[in-house]
PDB file of N, CA and C in Angstrom:
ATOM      1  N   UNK A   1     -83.969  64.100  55.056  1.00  0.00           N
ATOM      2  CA  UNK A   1     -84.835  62.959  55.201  1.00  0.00           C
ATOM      3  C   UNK A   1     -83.981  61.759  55.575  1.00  0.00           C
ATOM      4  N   UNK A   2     -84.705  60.806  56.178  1.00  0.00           N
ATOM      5  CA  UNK A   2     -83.730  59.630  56.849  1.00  0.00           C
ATOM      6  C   UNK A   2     -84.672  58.108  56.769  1.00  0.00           C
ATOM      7  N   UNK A   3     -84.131  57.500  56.270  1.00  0.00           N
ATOM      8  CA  UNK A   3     -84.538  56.071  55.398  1.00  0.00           C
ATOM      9  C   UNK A   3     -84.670  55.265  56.419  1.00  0.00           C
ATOM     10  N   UNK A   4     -84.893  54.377  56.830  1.00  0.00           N
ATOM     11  CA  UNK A   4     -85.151  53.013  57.539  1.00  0.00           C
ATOM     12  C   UNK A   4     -85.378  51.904  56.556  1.00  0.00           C
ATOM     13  N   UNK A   5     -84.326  50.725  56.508  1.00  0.00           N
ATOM     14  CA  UNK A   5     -85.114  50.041  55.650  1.00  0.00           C
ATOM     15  C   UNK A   5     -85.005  48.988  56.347  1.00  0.00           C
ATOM     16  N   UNK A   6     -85.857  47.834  56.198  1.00  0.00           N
ATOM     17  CA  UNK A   6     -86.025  46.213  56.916  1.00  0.00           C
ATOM     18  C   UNK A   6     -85.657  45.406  55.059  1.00  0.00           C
ATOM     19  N   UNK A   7     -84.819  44.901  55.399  1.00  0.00           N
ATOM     20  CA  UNK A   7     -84.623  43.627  54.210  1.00  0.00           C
ATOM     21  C   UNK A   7     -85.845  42.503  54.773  1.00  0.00           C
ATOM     22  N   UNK A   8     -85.928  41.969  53.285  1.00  0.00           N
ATOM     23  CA  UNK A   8     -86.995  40.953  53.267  1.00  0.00           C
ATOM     24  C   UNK A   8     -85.901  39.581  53.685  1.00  0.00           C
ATOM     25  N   UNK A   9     -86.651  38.508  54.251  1.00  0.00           N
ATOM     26  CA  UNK A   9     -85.823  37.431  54.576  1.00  0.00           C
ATOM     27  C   UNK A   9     -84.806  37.326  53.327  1.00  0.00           C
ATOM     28  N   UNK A  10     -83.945  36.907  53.427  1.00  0.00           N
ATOM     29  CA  UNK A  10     -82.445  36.424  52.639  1.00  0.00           C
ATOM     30  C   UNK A  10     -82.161  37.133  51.943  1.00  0.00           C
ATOM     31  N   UNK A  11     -82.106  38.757  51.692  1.00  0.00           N
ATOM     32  CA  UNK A  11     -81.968  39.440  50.751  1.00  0.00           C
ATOM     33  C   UNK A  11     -80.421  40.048  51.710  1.00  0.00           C
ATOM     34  N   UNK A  12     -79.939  40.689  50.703  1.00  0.00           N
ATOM     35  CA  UNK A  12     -78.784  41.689  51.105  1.00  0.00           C
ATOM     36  C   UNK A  12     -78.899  42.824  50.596  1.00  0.00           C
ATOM     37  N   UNK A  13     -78.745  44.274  50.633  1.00  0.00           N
ATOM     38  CA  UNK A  13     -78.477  45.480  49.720  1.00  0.00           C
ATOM     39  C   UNK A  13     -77.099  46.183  50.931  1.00  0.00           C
ATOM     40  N   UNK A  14     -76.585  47.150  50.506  1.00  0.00           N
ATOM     41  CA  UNK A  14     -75.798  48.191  50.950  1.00  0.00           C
ATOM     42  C   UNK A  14     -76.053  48.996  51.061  1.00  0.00           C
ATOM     43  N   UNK A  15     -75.298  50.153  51.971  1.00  0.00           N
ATOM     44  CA  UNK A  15     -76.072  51.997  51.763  1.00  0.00           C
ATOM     45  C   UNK A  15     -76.105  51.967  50.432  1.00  0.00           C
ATOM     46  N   UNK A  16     -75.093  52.138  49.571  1.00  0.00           N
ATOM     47  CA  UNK A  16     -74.677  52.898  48.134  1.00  0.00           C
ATOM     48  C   UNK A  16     -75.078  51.949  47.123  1.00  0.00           C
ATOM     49  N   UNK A  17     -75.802  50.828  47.124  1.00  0.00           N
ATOM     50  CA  UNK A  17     -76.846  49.816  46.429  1.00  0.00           C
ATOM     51  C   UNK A  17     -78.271  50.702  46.607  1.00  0.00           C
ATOM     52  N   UNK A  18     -78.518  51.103  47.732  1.00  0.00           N
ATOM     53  CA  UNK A  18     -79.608  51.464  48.060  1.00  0.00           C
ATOM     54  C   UNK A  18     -79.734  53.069  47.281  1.00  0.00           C
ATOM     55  N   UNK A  19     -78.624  53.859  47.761  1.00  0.00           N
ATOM     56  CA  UNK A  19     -78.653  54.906  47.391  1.00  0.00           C
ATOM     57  C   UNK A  19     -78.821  55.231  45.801  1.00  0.00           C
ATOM     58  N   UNK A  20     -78.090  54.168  45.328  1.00  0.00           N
ATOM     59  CA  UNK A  20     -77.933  54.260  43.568  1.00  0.00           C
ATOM     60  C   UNK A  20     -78.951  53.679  43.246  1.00  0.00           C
ATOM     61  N   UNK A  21     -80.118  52.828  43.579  1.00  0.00           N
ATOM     62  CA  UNK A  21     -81.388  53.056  43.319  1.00  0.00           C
ATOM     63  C   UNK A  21     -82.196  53.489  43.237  1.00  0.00           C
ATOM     64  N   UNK A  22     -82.895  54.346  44.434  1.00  0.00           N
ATOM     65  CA  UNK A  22     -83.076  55.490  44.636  1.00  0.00           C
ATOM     66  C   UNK A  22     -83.385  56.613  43.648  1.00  0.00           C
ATOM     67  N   UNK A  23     -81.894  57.164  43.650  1.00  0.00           N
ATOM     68  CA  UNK A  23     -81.558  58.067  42.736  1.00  0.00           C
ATOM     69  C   UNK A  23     -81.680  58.501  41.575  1.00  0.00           C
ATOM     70  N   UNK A  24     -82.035  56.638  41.096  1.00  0.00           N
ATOM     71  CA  UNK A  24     -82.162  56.305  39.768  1.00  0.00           C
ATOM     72  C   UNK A  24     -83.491  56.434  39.066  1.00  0.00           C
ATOM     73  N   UNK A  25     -84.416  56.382  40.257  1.00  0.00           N
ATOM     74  CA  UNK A  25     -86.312  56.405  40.061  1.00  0.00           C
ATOM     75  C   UNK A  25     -85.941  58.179  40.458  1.00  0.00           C
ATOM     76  N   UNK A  26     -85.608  58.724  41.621  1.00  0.00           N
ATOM     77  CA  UNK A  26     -86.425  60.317  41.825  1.00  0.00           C
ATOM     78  C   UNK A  26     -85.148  61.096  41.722  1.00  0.00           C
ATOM     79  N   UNK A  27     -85.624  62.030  42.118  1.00  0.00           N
ATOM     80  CA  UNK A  27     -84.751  63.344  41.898  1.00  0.00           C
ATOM     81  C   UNK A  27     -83.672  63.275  43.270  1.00  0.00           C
ATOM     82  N   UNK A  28     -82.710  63.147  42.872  1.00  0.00           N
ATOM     83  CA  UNK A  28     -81.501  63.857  44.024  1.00  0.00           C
ATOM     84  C   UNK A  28     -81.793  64.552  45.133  1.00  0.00           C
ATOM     85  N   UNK A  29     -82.589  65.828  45.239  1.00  0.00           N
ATOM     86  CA  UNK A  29     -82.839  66.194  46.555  1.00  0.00           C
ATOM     87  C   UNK A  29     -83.703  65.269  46.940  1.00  0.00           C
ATOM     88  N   UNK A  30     -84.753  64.398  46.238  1.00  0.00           N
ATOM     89  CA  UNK A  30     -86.128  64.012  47.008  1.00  0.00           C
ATOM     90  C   UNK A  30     -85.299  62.595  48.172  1.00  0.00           C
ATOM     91  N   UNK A  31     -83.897  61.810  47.706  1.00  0.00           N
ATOM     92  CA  UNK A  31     -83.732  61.223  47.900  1.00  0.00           C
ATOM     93  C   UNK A  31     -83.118  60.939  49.826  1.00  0.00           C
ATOM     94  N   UNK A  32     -83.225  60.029  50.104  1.00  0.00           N
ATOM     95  CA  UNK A  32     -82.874  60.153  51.842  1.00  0.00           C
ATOM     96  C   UNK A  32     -81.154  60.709  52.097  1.00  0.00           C
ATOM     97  N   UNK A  33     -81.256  61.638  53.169  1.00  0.00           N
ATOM     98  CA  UNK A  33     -79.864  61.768  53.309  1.00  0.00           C
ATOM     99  C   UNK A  33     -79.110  60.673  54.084  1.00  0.00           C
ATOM    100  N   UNK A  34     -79.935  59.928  54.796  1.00  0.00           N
ATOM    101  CA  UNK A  34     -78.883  58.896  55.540  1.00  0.00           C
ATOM    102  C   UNK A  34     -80.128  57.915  55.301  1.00  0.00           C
ATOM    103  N   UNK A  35     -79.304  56.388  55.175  1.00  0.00           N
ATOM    104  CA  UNK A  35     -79.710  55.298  55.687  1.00  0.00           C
ATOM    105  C   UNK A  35     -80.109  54.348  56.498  1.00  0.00           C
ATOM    106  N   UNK A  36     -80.453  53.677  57.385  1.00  0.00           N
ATOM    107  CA  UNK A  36     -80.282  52.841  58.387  1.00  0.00           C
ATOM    108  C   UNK A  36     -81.285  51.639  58.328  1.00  0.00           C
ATOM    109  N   UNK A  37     -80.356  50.732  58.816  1.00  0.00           N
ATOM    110  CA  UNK A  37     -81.114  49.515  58.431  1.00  0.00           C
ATOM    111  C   UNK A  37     -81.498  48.743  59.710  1.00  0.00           C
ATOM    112  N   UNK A  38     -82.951  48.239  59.960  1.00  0.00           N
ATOM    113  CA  UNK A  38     -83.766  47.877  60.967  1.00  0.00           C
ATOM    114  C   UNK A  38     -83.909  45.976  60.691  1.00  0.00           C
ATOM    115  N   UNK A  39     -84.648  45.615  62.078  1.00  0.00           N
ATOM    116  CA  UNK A  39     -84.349  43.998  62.194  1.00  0.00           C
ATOM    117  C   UNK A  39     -86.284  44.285  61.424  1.00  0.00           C
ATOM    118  N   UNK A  40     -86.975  45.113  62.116  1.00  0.00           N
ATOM    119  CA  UNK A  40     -88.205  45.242  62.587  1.00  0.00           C
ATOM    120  C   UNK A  40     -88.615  46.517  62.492  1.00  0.00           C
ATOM    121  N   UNK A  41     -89.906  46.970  62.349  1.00  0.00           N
ATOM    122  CA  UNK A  41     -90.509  48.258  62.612  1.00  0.00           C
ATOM    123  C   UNK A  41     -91.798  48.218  63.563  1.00  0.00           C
ATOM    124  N   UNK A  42     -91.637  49.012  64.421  1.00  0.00           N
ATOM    125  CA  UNK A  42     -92.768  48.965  65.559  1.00  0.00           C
ATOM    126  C   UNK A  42     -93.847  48.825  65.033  1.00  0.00           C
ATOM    127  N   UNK A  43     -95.175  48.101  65.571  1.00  0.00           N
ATOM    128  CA  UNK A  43     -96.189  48.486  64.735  1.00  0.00           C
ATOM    129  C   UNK A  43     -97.191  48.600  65.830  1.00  0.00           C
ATOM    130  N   UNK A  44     -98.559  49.126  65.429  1.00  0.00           N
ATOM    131  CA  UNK A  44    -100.037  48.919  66.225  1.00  0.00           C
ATOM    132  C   UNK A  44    -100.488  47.434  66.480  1.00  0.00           C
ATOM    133  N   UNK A  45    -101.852  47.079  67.155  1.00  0.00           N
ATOM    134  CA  UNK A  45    -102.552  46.002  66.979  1.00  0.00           C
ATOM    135  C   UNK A  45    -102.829  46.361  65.730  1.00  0.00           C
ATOM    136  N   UNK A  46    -103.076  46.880  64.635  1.00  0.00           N
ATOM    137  CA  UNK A  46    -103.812  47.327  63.356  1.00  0.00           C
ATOM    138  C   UNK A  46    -102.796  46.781  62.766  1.00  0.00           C
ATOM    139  N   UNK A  47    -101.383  46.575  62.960  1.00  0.00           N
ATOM    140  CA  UNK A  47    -100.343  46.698  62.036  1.00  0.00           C
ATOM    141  C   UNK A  47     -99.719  47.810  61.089  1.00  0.00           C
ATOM    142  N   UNK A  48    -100.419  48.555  62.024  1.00  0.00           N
ATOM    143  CA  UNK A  48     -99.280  50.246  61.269  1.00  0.00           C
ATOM    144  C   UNK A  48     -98.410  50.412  61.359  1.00  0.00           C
ATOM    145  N   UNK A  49     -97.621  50.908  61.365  1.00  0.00           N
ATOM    146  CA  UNK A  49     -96.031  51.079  61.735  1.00  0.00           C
ATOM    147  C   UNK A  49     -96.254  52.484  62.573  1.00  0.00           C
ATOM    148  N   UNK A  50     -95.848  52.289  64.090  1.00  0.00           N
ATOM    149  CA  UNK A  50     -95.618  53.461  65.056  1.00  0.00           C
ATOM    150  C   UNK A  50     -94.512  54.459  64.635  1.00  0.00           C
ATOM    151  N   UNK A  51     -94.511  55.699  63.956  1.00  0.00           N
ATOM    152  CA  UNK A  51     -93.614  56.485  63.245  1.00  0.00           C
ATOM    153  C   UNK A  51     -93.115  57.008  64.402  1.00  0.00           C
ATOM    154  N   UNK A  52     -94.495  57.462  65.116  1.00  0.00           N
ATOM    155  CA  UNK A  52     -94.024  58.348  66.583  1.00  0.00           C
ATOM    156  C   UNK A  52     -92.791  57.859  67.481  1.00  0.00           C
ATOM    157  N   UNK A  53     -93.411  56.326  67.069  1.00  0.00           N
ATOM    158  CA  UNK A  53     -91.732  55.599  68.050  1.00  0.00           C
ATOM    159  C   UNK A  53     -90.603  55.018  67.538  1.00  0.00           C
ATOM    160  N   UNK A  54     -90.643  55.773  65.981  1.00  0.00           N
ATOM    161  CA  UNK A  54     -89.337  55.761  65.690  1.00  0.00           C
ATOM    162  C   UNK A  54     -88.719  56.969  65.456  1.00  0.00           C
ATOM    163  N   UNK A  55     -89.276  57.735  65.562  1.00  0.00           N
ATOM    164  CA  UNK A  55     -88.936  59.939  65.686  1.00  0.00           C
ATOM    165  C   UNK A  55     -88.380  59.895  67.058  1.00  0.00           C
ATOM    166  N   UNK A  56     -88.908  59.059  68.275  1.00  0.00           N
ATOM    167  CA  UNK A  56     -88.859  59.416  69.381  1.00  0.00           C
ATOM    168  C   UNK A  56     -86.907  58.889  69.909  1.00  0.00           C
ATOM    169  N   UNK A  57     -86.788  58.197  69.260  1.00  0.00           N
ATOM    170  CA  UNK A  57     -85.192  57.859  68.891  1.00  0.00           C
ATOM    171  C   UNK A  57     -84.160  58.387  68.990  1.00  0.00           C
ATOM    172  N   UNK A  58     -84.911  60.197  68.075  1.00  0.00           N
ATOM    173  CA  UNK A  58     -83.970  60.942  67.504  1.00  0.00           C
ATOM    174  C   UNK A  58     -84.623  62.199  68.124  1.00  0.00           C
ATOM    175  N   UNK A  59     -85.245  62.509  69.308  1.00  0.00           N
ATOM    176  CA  UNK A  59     -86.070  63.718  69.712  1.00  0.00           C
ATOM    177  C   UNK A  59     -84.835  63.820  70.892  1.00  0.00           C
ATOM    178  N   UNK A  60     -84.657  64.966  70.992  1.00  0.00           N
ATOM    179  CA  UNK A  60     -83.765  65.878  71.995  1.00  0.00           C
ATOM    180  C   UNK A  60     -85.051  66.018  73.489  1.00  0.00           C
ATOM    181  N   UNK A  61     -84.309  66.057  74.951  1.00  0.00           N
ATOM    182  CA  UNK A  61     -84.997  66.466  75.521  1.00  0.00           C
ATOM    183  C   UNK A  61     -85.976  67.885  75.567  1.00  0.00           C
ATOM    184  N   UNK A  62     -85.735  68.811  74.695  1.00  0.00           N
ATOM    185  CA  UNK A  62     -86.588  70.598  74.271  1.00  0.00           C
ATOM    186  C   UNK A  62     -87.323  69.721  72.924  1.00  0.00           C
ATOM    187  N   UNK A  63     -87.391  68.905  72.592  1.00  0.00           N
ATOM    188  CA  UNK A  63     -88.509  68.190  71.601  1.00  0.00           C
ATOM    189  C   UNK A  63     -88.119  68.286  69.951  1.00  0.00           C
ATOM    190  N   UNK A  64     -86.546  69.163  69.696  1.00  0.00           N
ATOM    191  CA  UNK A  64     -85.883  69.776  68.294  1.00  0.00           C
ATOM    192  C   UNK A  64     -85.427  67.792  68.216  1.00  0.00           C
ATOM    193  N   UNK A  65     -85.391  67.514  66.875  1.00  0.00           N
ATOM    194  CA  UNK A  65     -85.263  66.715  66.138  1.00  0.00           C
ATOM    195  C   UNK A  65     -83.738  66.457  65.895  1.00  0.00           C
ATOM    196  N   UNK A  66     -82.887  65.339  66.834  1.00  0.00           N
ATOM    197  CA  UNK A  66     -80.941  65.598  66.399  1.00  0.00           C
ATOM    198  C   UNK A  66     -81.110  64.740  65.528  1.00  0.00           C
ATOM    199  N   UNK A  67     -79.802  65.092  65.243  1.00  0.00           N
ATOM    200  CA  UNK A  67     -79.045  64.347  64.479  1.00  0.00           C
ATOM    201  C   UNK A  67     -79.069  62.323  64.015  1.00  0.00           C
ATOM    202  N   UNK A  68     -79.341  62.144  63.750  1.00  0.00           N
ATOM    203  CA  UNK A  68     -79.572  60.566  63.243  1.00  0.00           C
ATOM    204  C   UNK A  68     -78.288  60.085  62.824  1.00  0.00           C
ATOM    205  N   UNK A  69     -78.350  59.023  64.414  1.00  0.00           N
ATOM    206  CA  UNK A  69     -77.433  58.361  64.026  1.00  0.00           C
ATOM    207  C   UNK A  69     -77.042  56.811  63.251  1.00  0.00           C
ATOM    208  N   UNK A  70     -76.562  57.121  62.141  1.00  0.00           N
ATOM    209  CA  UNK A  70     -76.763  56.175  61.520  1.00  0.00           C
ATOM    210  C   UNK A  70     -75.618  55.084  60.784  1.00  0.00           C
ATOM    211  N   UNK A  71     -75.824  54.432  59.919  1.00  0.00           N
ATOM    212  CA  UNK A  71     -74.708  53.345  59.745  1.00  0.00           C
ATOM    213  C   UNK A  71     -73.765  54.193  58.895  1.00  0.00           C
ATOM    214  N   UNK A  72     -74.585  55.359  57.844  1.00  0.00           N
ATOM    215  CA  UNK A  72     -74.088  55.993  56.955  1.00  0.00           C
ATOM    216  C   UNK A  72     -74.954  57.049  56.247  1.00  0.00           C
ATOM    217  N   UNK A  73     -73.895  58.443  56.430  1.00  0.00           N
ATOM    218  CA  UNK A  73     -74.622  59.706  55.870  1.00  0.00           C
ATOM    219  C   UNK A  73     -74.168  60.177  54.744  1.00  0.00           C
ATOM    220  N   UNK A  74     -74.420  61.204  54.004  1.00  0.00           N
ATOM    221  CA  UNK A  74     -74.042  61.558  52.735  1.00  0.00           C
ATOM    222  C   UNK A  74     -72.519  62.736  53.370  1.00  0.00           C
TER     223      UNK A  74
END
């Protein structure tokens, strides 16, 4: 699994701030294997967040799902 997070205006966290939170509410496997941190998340006129166009990021031309590249993995 692979995290996206947007900080709220003036906040700071880290991967391993993030991660040791996490960890701390769920279970170890449930938790994200990598991090990455966003300005923004796409959204609809509705204000949904477009998931499709953030998968589409990480989609290989045969449509298999690579590797995520990110600031930091486990």
């Amino acid at each position: 699994m692979h995290a996206i997070v947007v900080l709220t205006d003036g906040k700071q966290a880290t991967v391993e701030e993030l991660r040791t939170h996490v960890k701390a509410l769920i279970a170890g496997y449930k938790a994200p294997k990598t991090i990455e941190f966003a300005e923004t998340l796409p959204t609809s006129a509705a204000g949904k967040i477009l998931k499709r166009e953030r998968r589409a990021r990480y989609r290989t031309p045969g449509g298999k799902t690579a590797e995520a590249k990110t600031t930091s993995g486990l």
